[in-house]
N, C-alpha and C. Protein backbone atom coordinates (compact mmCIF):
# COMPACT_ATOMS: atom_id res chain seq x y z
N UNK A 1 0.71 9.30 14.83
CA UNK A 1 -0.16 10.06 13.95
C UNK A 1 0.50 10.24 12.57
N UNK A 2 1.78 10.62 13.03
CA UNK A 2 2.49 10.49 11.54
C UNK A 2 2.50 9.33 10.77
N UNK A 3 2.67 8.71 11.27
CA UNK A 3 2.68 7.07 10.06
C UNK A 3 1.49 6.90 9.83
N UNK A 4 0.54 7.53 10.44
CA UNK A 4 -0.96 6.65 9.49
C UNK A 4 -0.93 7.76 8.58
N UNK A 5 -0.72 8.44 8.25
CA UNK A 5 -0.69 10.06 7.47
C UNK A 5 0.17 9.22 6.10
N UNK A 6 1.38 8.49 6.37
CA UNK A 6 1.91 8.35 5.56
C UNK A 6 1.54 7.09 5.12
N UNK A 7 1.02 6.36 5.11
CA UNK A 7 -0.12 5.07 5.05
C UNK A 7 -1.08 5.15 3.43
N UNK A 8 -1.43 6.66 3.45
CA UNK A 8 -2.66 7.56 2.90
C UNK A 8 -2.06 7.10 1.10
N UNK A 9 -0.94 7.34 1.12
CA UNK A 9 -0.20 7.37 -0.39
C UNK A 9 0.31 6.14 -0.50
N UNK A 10 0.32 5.62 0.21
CA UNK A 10 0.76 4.28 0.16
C UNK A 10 -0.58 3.03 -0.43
N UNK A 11 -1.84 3.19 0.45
CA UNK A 11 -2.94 2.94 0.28
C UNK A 11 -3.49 2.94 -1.55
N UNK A 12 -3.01 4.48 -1.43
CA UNK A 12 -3.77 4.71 -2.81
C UNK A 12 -2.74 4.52 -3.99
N UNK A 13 -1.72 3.93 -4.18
CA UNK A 13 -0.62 3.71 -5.24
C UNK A 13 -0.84 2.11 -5.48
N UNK A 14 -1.19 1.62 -4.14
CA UNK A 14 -1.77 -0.13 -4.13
C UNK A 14 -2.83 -0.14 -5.09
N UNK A 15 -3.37 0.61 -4.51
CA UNK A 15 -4.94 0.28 -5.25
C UNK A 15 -5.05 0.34 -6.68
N UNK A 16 -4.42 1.92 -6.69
CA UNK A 16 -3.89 2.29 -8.88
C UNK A 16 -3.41 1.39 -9.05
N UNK A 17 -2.77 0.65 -8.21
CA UNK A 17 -2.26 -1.21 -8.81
C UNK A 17 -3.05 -2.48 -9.57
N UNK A 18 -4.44 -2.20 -8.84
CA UNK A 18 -4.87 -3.32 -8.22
C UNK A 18 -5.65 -2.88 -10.26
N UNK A 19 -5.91 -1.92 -10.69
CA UNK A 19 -6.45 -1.74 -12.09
C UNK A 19 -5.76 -2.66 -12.71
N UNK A 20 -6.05 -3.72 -13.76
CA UNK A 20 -5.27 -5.10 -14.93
C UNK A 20 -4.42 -3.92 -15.96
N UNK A 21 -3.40 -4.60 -15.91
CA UNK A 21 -2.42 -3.85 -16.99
C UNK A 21 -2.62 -5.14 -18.34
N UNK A 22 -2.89 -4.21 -19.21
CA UNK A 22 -3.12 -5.59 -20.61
C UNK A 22 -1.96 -5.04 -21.43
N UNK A 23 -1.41 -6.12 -22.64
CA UNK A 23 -0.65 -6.26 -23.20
C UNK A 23 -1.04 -7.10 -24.30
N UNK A 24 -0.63 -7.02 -25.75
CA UNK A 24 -0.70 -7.01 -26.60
C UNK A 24 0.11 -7.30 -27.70
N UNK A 25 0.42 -8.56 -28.49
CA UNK A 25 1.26 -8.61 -29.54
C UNK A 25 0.65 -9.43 -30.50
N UNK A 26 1.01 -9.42 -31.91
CA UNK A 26 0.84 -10.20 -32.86
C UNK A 26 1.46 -10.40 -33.91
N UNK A 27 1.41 -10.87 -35.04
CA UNK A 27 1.77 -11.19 -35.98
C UNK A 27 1.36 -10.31 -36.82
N UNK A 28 1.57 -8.98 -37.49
CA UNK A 28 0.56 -8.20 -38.48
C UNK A 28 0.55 -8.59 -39.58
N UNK A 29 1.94 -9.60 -40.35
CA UNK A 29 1.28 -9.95 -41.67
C UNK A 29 0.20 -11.28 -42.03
N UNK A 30 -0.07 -11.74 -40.79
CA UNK A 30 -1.63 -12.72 -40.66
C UNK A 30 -2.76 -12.01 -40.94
N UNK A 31 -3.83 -12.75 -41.91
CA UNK A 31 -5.17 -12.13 -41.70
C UNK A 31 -5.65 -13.25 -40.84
N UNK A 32 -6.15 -12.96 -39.94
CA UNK A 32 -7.02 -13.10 -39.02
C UNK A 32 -8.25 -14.09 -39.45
N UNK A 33 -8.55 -13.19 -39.91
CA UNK A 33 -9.97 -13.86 -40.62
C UNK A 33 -9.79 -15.06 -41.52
N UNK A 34 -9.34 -15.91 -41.52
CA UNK A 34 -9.18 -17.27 -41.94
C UNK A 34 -9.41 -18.14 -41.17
N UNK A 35 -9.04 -17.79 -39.76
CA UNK A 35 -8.66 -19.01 -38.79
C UNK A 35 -10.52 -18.97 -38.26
N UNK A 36 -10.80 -20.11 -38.22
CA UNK A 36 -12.67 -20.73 -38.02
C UNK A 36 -12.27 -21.39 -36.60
N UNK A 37 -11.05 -22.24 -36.56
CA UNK A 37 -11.28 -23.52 -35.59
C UNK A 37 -10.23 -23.13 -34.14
N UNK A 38 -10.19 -24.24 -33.58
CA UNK A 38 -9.47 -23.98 -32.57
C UNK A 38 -9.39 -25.98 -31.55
N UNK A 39 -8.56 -25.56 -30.81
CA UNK A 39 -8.46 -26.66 -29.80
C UNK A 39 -6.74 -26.42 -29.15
N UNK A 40 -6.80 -27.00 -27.83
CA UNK A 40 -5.81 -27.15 -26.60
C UNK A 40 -4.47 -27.35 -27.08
N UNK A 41 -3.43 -26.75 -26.68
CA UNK A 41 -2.01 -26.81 -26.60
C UNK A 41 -1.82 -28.18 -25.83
N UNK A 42 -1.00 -29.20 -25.63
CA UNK A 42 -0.97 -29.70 -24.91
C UNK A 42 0.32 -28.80 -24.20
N UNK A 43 0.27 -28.95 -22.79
CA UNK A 43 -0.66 -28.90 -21.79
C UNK A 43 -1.22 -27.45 -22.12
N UNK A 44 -2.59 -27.56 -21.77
CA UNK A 44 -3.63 -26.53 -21.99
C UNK A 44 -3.20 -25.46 -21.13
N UNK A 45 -2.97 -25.56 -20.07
CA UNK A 45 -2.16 -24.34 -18.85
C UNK A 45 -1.14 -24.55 -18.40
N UNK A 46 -0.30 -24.00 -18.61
CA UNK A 46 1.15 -23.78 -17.79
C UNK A 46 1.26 -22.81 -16.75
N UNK A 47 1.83 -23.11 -15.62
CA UNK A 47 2.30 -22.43 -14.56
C UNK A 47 3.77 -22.19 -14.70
N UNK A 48 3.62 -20.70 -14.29
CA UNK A 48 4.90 -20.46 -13.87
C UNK A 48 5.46 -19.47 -12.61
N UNK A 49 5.77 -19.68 -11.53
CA UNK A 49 6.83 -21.08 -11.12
C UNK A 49 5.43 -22.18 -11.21
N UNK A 50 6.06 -23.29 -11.47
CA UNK A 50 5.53 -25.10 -11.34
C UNK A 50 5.50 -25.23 -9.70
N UNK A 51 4.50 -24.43 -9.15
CA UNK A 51 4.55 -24.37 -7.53
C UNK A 51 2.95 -25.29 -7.28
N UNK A 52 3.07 -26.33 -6.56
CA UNK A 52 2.00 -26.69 -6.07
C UNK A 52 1.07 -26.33 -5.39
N UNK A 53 1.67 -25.00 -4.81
CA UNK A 53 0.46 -24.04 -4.28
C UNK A 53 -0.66 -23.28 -5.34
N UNK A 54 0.14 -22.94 -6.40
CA UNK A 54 -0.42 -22.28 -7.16
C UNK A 54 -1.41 -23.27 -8.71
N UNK A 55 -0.60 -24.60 -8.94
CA UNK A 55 -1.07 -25.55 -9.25
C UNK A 55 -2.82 -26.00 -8.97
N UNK A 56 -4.03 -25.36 -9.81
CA UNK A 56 -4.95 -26.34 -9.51
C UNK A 56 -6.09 -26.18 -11.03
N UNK A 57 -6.84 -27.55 -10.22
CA UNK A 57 -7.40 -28.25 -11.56
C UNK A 57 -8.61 -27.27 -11.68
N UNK A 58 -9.00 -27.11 -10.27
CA UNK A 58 -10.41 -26.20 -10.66
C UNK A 58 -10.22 -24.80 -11.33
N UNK A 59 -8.69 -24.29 -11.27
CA UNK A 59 -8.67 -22.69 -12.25
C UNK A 59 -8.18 -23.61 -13.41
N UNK A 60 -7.74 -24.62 -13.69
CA UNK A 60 -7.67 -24.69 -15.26
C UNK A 60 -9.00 -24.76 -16.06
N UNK A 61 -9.92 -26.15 -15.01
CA UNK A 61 -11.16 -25.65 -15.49
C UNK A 61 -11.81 -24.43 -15.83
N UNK A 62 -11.97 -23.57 -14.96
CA UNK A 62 -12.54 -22.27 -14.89
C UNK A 62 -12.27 -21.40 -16.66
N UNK A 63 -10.53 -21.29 -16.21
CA UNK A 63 -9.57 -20.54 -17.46
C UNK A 63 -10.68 -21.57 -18.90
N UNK A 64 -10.60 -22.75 -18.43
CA UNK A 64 -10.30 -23.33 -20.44
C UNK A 64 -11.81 -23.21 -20.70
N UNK A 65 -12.72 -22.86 -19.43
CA UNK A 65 -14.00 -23.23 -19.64
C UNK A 65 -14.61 -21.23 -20.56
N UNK A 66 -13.67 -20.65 -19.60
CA UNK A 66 -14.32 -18.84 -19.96
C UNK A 66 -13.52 -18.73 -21.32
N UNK A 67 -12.26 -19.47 -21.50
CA UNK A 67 -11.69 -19.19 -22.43
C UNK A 67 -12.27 -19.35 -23.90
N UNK A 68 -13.03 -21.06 -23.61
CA UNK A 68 -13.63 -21.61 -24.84
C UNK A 68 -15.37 -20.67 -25.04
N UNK A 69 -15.47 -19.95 -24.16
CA UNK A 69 -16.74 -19.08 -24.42
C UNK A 69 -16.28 -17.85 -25.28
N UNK A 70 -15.22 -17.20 -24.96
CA UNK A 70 -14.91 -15.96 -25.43
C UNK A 70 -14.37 -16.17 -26.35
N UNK A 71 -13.68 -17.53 -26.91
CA UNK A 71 -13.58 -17.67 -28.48
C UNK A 71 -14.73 -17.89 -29.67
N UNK A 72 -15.77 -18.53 -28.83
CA UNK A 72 -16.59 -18.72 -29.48
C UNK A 72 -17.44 -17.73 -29.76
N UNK A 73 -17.35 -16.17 -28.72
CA UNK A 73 -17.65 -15.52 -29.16
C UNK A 73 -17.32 -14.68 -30.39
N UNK A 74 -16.11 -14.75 -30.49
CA UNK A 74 -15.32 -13.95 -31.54
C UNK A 74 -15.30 -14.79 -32.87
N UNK A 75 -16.58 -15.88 -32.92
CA UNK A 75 -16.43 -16.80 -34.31
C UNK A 75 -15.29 -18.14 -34.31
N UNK A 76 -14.60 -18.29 -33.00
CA UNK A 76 -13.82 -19.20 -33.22
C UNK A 76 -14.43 -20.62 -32.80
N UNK A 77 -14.58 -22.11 -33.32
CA UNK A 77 -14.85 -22.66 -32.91
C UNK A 77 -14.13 -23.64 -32.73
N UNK A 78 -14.56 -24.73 -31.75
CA UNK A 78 -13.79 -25.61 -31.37
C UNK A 78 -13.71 -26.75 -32.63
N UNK A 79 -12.43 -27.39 -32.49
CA UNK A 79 -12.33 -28.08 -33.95
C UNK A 79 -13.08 -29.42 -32.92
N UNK A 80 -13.40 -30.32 -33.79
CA UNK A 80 -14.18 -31.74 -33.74
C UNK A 80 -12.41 -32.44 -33.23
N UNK A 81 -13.55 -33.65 -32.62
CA UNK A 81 -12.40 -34.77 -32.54
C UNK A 81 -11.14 -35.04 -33.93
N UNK A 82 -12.39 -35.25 -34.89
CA UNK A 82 -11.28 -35.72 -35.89
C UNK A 82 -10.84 -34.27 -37.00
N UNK A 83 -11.66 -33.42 -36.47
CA UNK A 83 -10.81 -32.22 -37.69
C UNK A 83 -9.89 -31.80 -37.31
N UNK A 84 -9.00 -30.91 -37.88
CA UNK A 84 -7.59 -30.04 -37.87
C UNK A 84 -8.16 -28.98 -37.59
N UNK A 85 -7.81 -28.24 -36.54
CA UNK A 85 -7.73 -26.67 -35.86
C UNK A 85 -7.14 -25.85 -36.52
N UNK A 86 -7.47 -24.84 -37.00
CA UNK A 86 -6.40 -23.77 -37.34
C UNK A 86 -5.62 -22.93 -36.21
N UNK A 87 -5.70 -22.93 -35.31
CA UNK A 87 -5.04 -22.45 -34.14
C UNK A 87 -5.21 -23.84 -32.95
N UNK A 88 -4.00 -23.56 -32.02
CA UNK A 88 -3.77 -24.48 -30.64
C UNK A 88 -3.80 -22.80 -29.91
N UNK A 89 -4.33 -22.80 -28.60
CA UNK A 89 -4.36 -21.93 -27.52
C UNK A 89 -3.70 -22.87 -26.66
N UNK A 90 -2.98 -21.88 -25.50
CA UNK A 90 -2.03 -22.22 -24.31
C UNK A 90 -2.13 -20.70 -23.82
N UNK A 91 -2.71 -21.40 -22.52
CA UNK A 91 -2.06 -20.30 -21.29
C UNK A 91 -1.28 -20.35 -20.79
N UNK A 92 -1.14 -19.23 -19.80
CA UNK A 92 -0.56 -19.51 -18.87
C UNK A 92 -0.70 -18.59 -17.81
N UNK A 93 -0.34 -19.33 -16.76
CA UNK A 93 -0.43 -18.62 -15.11
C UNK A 93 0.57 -18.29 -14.88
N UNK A 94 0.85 -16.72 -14.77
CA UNK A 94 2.59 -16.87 -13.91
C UNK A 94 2.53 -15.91 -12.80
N UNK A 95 3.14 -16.09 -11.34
CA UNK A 95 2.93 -15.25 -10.53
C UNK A 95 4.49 -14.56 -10.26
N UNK A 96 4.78 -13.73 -9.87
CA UNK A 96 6.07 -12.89 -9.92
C UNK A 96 5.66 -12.31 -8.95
N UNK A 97 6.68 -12.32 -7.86
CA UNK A 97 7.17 -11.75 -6.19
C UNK A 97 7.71 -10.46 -7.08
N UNK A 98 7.24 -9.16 -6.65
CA UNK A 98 7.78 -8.05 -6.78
C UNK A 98 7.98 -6.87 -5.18
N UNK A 99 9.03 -5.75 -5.08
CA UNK A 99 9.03 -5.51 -4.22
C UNK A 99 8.71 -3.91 -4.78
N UNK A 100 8.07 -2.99 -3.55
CA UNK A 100 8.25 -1.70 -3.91
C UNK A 100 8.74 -0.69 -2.56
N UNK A 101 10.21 0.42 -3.29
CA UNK A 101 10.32 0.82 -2.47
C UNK A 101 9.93 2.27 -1.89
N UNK A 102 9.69 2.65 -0.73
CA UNK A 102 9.14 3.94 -0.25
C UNK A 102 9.83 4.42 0.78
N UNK A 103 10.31 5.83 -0.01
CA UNK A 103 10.88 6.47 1.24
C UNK A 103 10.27 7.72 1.21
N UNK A 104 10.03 7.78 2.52
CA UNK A 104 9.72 9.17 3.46
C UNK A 104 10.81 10.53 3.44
N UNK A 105 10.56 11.50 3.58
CA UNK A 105 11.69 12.63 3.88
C UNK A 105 11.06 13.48 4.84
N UNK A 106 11.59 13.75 6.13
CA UNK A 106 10.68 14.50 7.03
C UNK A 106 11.69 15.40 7.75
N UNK A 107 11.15 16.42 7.55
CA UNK A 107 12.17 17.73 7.85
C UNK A 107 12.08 18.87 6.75
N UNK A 108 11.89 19.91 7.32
CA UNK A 108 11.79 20.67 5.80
C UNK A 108 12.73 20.80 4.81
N UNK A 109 14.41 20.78 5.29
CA UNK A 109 15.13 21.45 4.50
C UNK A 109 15.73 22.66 4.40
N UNK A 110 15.31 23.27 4.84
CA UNK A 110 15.38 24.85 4.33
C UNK A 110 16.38 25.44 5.21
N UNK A 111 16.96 26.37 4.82
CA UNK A 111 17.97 26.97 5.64
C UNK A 111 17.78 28.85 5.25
N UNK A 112 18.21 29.21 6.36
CA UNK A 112 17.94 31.09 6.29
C UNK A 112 18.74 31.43 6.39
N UNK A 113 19.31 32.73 7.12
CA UNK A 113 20.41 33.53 7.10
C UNK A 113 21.27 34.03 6.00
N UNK A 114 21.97 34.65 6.48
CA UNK A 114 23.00 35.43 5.33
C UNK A 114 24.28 34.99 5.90
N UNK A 115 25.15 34.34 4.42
CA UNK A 115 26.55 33.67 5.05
C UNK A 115 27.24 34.54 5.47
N UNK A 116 27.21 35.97 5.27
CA UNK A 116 28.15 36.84 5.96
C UNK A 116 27.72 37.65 6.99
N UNK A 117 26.97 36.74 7.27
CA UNK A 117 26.29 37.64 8.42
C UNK A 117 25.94 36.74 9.67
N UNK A 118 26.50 36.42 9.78
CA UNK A 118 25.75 34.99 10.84
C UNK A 118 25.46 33.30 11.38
N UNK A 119 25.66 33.61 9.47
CA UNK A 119 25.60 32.07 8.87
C UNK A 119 24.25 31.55 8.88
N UNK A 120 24.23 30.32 8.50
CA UNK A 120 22.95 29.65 8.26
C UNK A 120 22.31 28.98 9.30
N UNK A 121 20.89 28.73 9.86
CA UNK A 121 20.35 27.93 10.36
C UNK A 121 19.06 26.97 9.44
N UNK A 122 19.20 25.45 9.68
CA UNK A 122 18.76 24.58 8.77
C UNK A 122 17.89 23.72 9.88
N UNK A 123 17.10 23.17 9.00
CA UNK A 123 15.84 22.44 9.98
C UNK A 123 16.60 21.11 9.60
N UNK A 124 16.93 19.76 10.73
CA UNK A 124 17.15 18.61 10.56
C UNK A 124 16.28 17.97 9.27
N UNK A 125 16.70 17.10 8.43
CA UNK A 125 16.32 16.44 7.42
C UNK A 125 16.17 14.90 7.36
N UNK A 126 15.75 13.63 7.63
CA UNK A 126 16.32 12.47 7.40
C UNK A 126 15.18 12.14 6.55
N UNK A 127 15.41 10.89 6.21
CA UNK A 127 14.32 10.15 5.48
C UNK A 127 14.29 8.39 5.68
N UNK A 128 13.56 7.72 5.63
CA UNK A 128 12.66 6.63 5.80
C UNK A 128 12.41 5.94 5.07
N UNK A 129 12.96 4.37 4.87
CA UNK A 129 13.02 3.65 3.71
C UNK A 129 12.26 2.43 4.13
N UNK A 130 11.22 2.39 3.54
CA UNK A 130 10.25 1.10 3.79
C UNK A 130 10.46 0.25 2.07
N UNK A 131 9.86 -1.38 2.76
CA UNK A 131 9.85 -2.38 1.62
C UNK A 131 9.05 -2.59 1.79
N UNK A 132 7.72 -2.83 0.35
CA UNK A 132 6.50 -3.26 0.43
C UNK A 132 6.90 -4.59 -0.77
N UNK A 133 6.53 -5.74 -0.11
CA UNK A 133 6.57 -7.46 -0.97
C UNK A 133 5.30 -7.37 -1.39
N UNK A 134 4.87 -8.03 -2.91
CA UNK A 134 3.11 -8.24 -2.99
C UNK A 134 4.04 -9.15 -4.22
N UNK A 135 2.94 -9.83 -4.80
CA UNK A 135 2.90 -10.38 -5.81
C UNK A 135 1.46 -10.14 -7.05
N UNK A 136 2.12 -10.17 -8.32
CA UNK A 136 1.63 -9.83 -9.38
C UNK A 136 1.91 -11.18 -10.57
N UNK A 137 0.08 -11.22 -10.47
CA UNK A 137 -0.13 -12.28 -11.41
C UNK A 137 -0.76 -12.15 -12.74
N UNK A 138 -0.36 -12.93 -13.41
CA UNK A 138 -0.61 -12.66 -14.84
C UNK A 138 -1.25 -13.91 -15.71
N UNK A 139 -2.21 -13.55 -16.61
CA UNK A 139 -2.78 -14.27 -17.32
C UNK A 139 -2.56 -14.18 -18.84
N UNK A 140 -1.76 -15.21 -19.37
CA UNK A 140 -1.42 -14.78 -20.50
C UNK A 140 -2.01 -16.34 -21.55
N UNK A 141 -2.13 -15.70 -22.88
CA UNK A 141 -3.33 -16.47 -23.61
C UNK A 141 -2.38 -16.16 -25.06
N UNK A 142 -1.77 -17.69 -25.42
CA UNK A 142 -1.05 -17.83 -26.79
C UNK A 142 -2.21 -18.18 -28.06
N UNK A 143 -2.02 -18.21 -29.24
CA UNK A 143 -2.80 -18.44 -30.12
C UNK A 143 -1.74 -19.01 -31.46
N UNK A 144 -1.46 -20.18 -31.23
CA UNK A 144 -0.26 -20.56 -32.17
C UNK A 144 -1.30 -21.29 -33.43
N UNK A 145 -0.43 -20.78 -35.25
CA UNK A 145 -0.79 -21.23 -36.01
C UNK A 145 -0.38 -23.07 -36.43
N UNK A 146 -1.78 -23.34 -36.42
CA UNK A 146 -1.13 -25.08 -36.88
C UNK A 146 -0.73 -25.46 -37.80
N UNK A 147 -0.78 -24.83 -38.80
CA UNK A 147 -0.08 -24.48 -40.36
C UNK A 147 1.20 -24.95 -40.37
N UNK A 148 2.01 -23.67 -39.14
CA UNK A 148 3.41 -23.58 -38.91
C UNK A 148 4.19 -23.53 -37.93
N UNK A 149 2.59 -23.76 -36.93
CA UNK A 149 3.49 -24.45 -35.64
C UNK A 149 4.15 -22.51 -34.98
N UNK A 150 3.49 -21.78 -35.34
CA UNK A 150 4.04 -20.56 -34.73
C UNK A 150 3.18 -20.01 -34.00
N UNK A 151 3.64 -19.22 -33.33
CA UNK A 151 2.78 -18.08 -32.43
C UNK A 151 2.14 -16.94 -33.11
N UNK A 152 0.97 -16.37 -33.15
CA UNK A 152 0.47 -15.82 -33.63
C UNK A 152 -0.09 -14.62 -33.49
N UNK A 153 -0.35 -14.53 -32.44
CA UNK A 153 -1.26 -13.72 -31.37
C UNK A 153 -0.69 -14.03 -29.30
N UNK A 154 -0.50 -13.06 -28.79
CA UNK A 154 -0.32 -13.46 -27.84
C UNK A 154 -1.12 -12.00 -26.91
N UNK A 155 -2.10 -12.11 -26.09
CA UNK A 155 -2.71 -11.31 -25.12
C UNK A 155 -2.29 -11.50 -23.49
N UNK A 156 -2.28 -10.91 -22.80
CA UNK A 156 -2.04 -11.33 -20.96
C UNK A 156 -2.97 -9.81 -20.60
N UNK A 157 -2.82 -9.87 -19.23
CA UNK A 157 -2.96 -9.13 -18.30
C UNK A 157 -2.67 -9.39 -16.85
N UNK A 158 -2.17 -8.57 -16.60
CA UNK A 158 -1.25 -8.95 -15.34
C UNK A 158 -2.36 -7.67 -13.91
N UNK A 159 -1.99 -8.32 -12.67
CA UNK A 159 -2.38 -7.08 -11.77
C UNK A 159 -1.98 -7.91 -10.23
N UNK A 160 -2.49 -6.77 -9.46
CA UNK A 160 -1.78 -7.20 -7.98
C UNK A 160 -2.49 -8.31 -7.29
N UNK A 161 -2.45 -9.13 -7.02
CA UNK A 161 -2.78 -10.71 -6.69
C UNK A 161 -3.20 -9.72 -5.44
N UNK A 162 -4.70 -10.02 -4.85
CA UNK A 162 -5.75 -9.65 -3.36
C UNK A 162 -5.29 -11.26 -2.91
N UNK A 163 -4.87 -10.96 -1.46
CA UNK A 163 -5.12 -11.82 -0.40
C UNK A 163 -6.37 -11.87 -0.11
N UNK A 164 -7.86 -10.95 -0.33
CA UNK A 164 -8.75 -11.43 -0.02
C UNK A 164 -9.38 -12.74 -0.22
N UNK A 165 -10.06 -13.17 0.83
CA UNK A 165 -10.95 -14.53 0.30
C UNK A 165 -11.75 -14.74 -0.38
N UNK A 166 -12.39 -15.46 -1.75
CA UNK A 166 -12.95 -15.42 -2.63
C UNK A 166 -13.60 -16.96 -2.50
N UNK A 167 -15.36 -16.70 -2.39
CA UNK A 167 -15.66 -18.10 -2.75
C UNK A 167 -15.52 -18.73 -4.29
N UNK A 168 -16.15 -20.02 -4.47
CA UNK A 168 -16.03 -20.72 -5.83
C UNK A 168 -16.59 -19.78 -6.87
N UNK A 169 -17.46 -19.27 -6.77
CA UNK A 169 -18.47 -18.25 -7.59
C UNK A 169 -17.68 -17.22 -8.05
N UNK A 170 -16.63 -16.52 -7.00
CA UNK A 170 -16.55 -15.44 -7.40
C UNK A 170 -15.26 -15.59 -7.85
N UNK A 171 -14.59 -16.60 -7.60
CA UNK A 171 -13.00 -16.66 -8.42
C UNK A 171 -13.59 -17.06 -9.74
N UNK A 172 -14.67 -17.76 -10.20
CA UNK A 172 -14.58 -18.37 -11.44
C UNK A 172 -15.66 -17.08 -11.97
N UNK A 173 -16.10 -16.43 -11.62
CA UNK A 173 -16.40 -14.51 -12.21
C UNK A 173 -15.22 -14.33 -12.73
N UNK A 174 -14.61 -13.67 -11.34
CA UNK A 174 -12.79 -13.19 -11.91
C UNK A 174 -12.57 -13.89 -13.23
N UNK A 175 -12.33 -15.05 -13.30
CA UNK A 175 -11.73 -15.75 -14.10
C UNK A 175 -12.37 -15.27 -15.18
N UNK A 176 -13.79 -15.76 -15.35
CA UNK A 176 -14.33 -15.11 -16.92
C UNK A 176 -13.57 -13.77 -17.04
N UNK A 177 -14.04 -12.77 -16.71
CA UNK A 177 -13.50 -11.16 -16.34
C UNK A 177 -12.34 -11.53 -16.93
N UNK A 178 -11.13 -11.93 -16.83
CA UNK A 178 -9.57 -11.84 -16.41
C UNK A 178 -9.91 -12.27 -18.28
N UNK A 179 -10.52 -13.41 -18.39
CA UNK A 179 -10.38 -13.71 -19.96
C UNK A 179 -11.14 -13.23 -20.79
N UNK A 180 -11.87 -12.26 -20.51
CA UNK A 180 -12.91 -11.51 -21.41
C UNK A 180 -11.71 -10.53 -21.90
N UNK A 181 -11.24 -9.48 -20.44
CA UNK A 181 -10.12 -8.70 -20.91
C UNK A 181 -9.32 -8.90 -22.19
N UNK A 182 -8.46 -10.15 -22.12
CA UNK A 182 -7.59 -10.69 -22.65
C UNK A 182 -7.88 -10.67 -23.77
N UNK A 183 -9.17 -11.36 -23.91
CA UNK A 183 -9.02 -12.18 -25.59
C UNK A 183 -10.69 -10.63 -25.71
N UNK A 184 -10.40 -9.58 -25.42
CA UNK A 184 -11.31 -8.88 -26.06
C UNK A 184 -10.17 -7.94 -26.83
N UNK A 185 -9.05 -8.19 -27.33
CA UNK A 185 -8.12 -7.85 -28.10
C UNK A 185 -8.07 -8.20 -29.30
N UNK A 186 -8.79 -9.68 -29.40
CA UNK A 186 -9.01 -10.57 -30.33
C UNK A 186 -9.96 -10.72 -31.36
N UNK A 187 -10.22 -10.49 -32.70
CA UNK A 187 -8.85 -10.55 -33.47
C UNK A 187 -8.13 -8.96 -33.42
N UNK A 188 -7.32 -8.75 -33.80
CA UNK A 188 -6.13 -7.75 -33.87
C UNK A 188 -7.18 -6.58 -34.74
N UNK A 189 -7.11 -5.67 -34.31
CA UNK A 189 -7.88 -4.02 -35.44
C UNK A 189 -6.74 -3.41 -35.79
């Protein structure tokens, strides 16, 4: 009975997890408002780790496909075959093994008596050290100037990778979602 009790806080610290943590940097002496065009980093997505599990063609699709919508929403367009881009975009995928630790304390503590009188009586104390493994993945979205070949803008959001099962439909939702977040940072206020 006790361990599902202690389950309860455990449950709900996952979940405050499971909310996207976004992040944010740029360049502030860029105006923004210059850059019209756009087109692919080579390679357009990077993984990190370079794990073949995590390796696939249908989320690069997905990523470059929500990506090239949500620029175009923000006025950016794709440069032509033969024009010059004012920006190259590069993602990237990176997943990171993190651990969290939880310990229990069960026993009250407390002790009574008077030391000159008897002395003390104390309720046993120990505590309980659990390891919780998950992994936390992140979507991060560069915006390098072609001018100078620099970085310019950089957005991610990271959150706790669900083992749930997800059909085709609904990972490539996520996916829009994951890059709406991101590049709704974009341009810089």
């Amino acid at each position: 009975m006790n361990a599902r009790l202690l389950l309860i806080p455990l449950i709900a610290l996952l979940a405050a997890c499971q909310s996207p943590r976004q992040q944010l940097d740029y360049d502030q002496s860029r105006d923004f408002s210059v850059y019209r065009s756009w087109s692919w980093q080579e390679p357009p997505l990077r993984y990190q780790p370079d794990d073949a599990r995590l390796v696939s063609d249908l989320t690069e699709q997905r990523i470059r496909e929500a990506v090239a919508e949500q620029l175009d929403q923000r006025g950016l367009r794709p440069a032509g075959e033969t024009a010059d881009a004012d920006l190259r975009v590069q993602a990237w995928m990176i997943l990171d093994d993190r651990q969290h630790q939880i310990v229990t304390h069960y026993g009250s503590g407390f002790a009574w008596g008077h030391p000159w009188r008897g002395g003390y009586m104390a309720a046993p104390v120990y505590a309980e050290s659990r390891s919780i493994d998950y992994q936390v993945g992140t979507l991060q979205i560069d915006l390098i100037d072609t001018r100078d070949n620099r970085l310019v803008w950089r957005g991610s959001s990271s959150q706790v990778v669900s083992s749930r099962t997800l059909s085709p439909s609904d990972r490539a939702g996520e996916v829009r979602e994951l890059v709406r977040q991101v590049l709704s940072q974009y341009p810089p206020r």
